[in-house]
PDB file of N, CA and C in Angstrom:
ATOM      1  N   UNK A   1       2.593 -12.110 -35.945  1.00  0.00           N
ATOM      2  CA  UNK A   1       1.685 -12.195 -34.840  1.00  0.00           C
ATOM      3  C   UNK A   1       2.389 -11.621 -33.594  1.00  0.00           C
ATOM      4  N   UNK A   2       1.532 -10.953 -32.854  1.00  0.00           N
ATOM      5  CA  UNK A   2       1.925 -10.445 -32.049  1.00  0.00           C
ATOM      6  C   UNK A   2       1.889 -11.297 -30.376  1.00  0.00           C
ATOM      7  N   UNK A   3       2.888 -11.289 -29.295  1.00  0.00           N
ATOM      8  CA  UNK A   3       2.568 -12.053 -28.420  1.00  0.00           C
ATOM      9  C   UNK A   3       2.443 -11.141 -27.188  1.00  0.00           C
ATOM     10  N   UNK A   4       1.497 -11.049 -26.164  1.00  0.00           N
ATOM     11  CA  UNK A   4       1.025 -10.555 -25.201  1.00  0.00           C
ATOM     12  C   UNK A   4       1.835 -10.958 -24.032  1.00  0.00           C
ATOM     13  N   UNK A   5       2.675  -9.725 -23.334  1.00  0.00           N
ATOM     14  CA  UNK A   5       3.267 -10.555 -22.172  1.00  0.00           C
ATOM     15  C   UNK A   5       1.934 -11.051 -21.212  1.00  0.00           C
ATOM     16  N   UNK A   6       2.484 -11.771 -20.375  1.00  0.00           N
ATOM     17  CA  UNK A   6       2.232 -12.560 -19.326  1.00  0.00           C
ATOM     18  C   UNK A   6       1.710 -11.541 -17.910  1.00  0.00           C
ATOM     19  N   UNK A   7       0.790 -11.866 -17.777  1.00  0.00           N
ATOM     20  CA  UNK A   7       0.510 -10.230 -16.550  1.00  0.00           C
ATOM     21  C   UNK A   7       0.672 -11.699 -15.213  1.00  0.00           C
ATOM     22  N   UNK A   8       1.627 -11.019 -13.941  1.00  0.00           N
ATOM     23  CA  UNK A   8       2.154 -11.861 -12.970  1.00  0.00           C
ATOM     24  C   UNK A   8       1.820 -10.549 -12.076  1.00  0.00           C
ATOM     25  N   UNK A   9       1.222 -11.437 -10.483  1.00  0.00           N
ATOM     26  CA  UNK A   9       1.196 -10.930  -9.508  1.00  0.00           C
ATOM     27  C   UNK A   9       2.085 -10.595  -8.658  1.00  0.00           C
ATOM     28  N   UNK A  10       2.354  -9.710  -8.214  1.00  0.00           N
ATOM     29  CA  UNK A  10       3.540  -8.844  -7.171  1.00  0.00           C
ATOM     30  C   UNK A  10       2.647  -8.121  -6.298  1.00  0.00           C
ATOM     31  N   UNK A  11       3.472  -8.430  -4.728  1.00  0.00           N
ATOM     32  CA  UNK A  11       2.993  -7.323  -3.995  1.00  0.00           C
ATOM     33  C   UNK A  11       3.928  -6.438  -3.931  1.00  0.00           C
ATOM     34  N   UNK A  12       2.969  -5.527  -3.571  1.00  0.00           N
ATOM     35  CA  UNK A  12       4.031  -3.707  -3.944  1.00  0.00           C
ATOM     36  C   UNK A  12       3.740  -2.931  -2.843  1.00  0.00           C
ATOM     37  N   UNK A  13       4.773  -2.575  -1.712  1.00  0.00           N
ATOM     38  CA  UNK A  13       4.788  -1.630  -0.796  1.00  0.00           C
ATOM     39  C   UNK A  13       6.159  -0.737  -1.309  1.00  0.00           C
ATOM     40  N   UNK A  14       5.636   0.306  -0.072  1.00  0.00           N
ATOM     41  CA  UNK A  14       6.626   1.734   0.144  1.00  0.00           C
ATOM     42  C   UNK A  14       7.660   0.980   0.949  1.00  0.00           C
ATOM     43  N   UNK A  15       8.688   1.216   1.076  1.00  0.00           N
ATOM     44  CA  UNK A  15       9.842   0.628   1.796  1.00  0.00           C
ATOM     45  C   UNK A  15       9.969   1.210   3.433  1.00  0.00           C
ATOM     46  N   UNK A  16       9.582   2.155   3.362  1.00  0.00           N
ATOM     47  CA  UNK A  16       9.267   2.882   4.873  1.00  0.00           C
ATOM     48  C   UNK A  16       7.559   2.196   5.634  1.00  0.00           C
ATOM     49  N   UNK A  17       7.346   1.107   5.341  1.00  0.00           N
ATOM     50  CA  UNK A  17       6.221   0.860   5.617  1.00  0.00           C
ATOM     51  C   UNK A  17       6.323  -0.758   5.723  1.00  0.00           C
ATOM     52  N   UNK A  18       5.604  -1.375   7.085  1.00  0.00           N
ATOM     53  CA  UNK A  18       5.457  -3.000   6.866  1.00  0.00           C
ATOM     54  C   UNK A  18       4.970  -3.605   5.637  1.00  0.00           C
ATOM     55  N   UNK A  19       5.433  -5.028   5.743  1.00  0.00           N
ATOM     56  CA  UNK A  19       4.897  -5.645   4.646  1.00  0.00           C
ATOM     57  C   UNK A  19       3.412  -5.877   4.249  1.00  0.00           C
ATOM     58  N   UNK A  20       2.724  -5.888   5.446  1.00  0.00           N
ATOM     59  CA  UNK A  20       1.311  -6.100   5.336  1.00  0.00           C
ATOM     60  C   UNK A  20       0.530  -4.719   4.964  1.00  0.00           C
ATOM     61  N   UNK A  21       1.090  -3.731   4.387  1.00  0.00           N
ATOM     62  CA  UNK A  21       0.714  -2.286   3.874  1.00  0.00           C
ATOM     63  C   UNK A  21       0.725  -2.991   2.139  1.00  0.00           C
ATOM     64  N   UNK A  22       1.087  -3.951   1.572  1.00  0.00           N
ATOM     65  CA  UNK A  22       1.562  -3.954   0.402  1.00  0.00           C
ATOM     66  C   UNK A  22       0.272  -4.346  -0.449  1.00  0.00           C
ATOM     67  N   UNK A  23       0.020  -3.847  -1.597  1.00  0.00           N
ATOM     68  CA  UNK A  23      -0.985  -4.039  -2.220  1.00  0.00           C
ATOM     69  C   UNK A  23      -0.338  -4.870  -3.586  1.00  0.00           C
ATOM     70  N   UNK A  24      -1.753  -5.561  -4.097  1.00  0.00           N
ATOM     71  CA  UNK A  24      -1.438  -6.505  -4.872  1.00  0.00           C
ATOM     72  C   UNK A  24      -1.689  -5.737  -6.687  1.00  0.00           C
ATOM     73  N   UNK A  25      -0.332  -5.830  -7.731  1.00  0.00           N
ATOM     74  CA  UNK A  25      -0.602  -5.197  -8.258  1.00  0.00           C
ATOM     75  C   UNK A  25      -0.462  -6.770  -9.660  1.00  0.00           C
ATOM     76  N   UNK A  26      -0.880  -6.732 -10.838  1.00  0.00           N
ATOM     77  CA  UNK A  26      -0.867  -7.295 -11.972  1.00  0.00           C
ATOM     78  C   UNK A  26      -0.120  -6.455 -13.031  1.00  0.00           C
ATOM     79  N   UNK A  27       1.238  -7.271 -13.557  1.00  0.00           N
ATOM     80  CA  UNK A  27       2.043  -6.287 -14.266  1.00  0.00           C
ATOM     81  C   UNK A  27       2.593  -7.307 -14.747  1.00  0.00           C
ATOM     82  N   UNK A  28       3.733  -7.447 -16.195  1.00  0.00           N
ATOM     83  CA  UNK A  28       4.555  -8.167 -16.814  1.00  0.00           C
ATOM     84  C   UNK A  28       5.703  -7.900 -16.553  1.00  0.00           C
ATOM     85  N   UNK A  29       6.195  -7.420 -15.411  1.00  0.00           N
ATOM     86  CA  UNK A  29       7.452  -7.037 -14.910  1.00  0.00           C
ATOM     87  C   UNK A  29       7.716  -6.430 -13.131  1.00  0.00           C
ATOM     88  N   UNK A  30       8.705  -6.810 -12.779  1.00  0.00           N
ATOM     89  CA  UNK A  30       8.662  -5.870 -11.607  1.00  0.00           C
ATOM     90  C   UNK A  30       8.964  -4.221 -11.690  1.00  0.00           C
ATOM     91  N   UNK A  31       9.292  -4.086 -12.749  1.00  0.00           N
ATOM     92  CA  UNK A  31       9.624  -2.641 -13.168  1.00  0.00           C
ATOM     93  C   UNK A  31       8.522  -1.893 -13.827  1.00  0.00           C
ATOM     94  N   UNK A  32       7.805  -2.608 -14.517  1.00  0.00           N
ATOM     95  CA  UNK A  32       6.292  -2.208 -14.412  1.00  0.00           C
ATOM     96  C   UNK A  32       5.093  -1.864 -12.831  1.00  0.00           C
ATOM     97  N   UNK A  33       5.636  -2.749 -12.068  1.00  0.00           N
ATOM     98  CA  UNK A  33       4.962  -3.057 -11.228  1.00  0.00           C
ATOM     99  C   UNK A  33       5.319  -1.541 -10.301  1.00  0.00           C
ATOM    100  N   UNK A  34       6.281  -1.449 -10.085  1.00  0.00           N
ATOM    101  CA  UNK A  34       6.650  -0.030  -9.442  1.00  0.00           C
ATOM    102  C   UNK A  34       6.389   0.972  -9.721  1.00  0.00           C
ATOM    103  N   UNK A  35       6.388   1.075 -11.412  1.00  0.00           N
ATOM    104  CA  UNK A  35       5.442   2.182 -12.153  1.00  0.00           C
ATOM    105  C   UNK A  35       3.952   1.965 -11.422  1.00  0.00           C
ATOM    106  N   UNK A  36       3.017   1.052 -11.857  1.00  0.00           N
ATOM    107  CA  UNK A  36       1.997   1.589 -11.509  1.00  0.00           C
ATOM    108  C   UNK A  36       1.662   1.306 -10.082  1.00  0.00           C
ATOM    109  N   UNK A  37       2.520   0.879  -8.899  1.00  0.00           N
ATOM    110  CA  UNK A  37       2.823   1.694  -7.473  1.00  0.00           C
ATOM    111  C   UNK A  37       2.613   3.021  -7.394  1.00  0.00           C
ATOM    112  N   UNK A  38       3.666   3.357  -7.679  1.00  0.00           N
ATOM    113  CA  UNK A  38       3.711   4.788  -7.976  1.00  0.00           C
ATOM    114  C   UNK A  38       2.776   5.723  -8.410  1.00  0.00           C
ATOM    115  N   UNK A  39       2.170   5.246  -9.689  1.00  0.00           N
ATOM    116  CA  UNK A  39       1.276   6.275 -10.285  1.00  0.00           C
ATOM    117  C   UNK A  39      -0.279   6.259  -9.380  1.00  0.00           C
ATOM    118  N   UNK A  40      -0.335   4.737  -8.902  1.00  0.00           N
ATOM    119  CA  UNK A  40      -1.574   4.995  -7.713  1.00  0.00           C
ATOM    120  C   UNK A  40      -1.543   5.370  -6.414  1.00  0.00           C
ATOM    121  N   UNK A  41      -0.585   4.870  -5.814  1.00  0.00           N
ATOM    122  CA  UNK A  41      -0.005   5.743  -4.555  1.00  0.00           C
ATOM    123  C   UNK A  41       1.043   6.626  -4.369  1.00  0.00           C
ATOM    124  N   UNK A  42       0.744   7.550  -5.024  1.00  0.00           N
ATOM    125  CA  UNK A  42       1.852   8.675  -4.722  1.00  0.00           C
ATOM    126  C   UNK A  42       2.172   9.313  -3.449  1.00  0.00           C
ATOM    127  N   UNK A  43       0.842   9.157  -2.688  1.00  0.00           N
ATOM    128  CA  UNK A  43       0.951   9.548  -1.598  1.00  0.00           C
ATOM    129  C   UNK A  43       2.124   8.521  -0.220  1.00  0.00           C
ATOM    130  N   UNK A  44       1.874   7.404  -0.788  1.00  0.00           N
ATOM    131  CA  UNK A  44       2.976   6.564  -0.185  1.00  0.00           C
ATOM    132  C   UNK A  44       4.462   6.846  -0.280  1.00  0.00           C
ATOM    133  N   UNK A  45       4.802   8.021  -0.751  1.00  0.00           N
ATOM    134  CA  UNK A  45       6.383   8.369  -0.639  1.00  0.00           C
ATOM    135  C   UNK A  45       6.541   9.095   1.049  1.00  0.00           C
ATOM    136  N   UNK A  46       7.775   8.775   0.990  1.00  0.00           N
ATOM    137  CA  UNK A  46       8.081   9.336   2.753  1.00  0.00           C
ATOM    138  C   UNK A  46       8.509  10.961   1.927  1.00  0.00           C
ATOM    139  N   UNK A  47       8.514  11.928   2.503  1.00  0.00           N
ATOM    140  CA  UNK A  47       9.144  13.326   2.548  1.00  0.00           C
ATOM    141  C   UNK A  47      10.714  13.191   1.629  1.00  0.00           C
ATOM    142  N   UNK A  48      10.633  14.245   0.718  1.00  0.00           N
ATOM    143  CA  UNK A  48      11.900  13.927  -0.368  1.00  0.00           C
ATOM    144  C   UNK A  48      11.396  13.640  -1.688  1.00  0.00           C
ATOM    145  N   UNK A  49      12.323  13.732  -2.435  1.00  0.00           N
ATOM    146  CA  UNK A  49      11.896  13.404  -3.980  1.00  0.00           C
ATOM    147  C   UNK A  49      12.429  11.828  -4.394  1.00  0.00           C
ATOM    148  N   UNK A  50      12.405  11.465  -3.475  1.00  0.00           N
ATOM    149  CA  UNK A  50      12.948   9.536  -3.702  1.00  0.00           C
ATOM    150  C   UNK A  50      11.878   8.739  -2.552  1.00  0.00           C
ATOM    151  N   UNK A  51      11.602   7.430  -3.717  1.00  0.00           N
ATOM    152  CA  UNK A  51      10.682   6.700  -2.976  1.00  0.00           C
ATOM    153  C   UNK A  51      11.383   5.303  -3.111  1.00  0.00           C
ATOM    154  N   UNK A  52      11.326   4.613  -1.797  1.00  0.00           N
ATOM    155  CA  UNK A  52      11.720   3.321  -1.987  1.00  0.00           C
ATOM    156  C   UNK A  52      10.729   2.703  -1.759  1.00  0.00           C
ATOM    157  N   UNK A  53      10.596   1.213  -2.943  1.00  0.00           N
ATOM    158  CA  UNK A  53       9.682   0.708  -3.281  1.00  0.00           C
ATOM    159  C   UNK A  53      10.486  -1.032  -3.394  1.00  0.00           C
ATOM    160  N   UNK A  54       9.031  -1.782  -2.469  1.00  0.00           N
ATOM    161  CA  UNK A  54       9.571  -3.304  -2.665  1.00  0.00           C
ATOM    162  C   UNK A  54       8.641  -4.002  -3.068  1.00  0.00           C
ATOM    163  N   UNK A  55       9.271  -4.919  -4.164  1.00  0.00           N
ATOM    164  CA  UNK A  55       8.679  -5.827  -4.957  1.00  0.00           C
ATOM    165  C   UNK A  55       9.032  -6.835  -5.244  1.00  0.00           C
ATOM    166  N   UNK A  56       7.489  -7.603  -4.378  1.00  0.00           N
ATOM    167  CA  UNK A  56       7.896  -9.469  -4.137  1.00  0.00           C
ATOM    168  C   UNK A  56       6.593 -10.125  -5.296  1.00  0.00           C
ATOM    169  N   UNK A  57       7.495 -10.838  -6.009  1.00  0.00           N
ATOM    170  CA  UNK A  57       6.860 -12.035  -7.072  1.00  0.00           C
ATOM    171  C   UNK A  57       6.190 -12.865  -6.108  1.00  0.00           C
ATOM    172  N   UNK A  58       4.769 -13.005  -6.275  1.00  0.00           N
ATOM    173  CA  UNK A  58       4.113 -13.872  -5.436  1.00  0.00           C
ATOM    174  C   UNK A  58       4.178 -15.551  -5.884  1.00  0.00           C
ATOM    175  N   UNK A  59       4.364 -15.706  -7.295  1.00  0.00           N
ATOM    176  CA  UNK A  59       4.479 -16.936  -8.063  1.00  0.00           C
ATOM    177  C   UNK A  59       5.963 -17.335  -7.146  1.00  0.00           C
ATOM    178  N   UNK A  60       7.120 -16.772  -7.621  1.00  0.00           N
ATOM    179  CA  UNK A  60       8.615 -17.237  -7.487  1.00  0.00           C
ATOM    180  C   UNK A  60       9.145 -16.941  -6.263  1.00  0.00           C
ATOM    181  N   UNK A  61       8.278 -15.736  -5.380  1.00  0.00           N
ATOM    182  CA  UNK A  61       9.119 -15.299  -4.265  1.00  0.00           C
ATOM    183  C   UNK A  61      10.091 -14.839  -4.293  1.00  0.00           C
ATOM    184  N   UNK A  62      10.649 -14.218  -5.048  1.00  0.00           N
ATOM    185  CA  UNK A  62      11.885 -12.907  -5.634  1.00  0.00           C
ATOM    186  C   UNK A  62      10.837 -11.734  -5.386  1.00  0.00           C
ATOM    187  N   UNK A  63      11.884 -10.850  -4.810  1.00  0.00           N
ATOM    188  CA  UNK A  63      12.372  -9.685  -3.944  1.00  0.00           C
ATOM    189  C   UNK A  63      13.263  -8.874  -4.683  1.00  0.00           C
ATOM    190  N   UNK A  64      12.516  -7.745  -4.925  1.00  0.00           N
ATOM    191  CA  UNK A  64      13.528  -6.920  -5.901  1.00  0.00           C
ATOM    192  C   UNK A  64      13.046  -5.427  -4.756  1.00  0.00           C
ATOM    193  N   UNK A  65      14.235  -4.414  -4.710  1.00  0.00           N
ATOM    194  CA  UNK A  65      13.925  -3.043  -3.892  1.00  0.00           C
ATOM    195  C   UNK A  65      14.779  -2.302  -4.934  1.00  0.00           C
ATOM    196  N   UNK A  66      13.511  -0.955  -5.332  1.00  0.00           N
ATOM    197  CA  UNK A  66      13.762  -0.076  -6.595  1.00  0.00           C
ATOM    198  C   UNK A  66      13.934   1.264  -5.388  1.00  0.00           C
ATOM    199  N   UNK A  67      14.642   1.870  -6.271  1.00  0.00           N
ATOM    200  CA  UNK A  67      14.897   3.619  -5.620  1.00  0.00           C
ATOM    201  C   UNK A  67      13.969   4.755  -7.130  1.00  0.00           C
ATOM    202  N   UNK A  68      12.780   5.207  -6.125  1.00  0.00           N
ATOM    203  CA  UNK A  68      11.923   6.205  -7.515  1.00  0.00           C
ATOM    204  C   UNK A  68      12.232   7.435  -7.382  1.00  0.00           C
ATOM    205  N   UNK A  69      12.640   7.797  -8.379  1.00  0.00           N
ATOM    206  CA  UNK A  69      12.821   9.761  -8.552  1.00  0.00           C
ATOM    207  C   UNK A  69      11.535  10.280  -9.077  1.00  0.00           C
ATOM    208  N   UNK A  70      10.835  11.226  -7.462  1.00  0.00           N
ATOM    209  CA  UNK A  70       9.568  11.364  -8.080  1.00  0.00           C
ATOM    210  C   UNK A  70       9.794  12.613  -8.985  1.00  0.00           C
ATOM    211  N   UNK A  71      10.450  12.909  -8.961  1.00  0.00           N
ATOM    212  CA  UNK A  71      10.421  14.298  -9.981  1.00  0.00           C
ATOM    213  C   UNK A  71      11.166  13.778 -11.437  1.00  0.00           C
ATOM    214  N   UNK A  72      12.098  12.713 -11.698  1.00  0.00           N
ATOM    215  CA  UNK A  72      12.090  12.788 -12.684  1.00  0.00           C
ATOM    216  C   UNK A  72      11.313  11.010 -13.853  1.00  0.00           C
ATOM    217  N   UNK A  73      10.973  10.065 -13.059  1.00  0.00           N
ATOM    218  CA  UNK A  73      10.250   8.865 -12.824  1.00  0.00           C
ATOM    219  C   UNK A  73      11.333   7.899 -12.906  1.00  0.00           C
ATOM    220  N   UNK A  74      12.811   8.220 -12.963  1.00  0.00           N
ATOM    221  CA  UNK A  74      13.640   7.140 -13.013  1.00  0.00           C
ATOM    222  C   UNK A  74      14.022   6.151 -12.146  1.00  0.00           C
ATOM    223  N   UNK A  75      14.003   5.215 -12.160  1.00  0.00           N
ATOM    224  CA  UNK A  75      14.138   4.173 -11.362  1.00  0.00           C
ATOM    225  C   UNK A  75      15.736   3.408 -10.876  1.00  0.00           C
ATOM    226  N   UNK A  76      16.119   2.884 -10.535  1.00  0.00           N
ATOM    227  CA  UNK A  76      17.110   2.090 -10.102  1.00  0.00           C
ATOM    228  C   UNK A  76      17.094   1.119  -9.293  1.00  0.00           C
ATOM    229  N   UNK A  77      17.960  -0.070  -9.101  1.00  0.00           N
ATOM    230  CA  UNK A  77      17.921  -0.557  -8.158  1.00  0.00           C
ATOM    231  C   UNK A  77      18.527  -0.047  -6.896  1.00  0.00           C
ATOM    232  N   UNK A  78      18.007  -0.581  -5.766  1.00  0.00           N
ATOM    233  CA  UNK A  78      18.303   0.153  -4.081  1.00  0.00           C
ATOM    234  C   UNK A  78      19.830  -0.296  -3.839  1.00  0.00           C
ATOM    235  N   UNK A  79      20.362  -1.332  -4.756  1.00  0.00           N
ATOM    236  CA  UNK A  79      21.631  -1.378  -4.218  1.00  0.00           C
ATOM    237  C   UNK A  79      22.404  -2.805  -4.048  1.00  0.00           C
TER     238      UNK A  79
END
């Protein structure tokens, strides 16, 4: 049997942008969650091929900040 992750709410902003810009996304991960950031607001990258992206667990209140390579989709943490 197969088990279905858990879809958890995160808000998801651009890092060059206030918090109240952040939209609410449903994902089983925060690393998911930045993916589909990304794939809906692309336009939210500042100038450059790197987007910084922050992502707060609305359940736990953890704060995670990813660094996106828009040209190649790899991710990292900011540091």
């Amino acid at each position: 049997m197969t088990t279905t992750p858990t879809l958890r709410s995160f808000r998801v902003h651009a890092g060059h942008v206030d918090r109240h810009h952040a939209v609410l996304v449903e994902e089983t991960s925060f690393e998911t969650a930045v993916i589909a950031f990304v794939e809906d607001h692309p336009a939210a990258a500042e100038t450059g091929d790197e987007m910084r992206v922050i992502v707060h667990d609305v359940a736990s209140g953890h704060e995670h900040c990813f660094m996106v390579d828009l040209s190649t989709g790899e991710t990292s943490s900011c540091g």
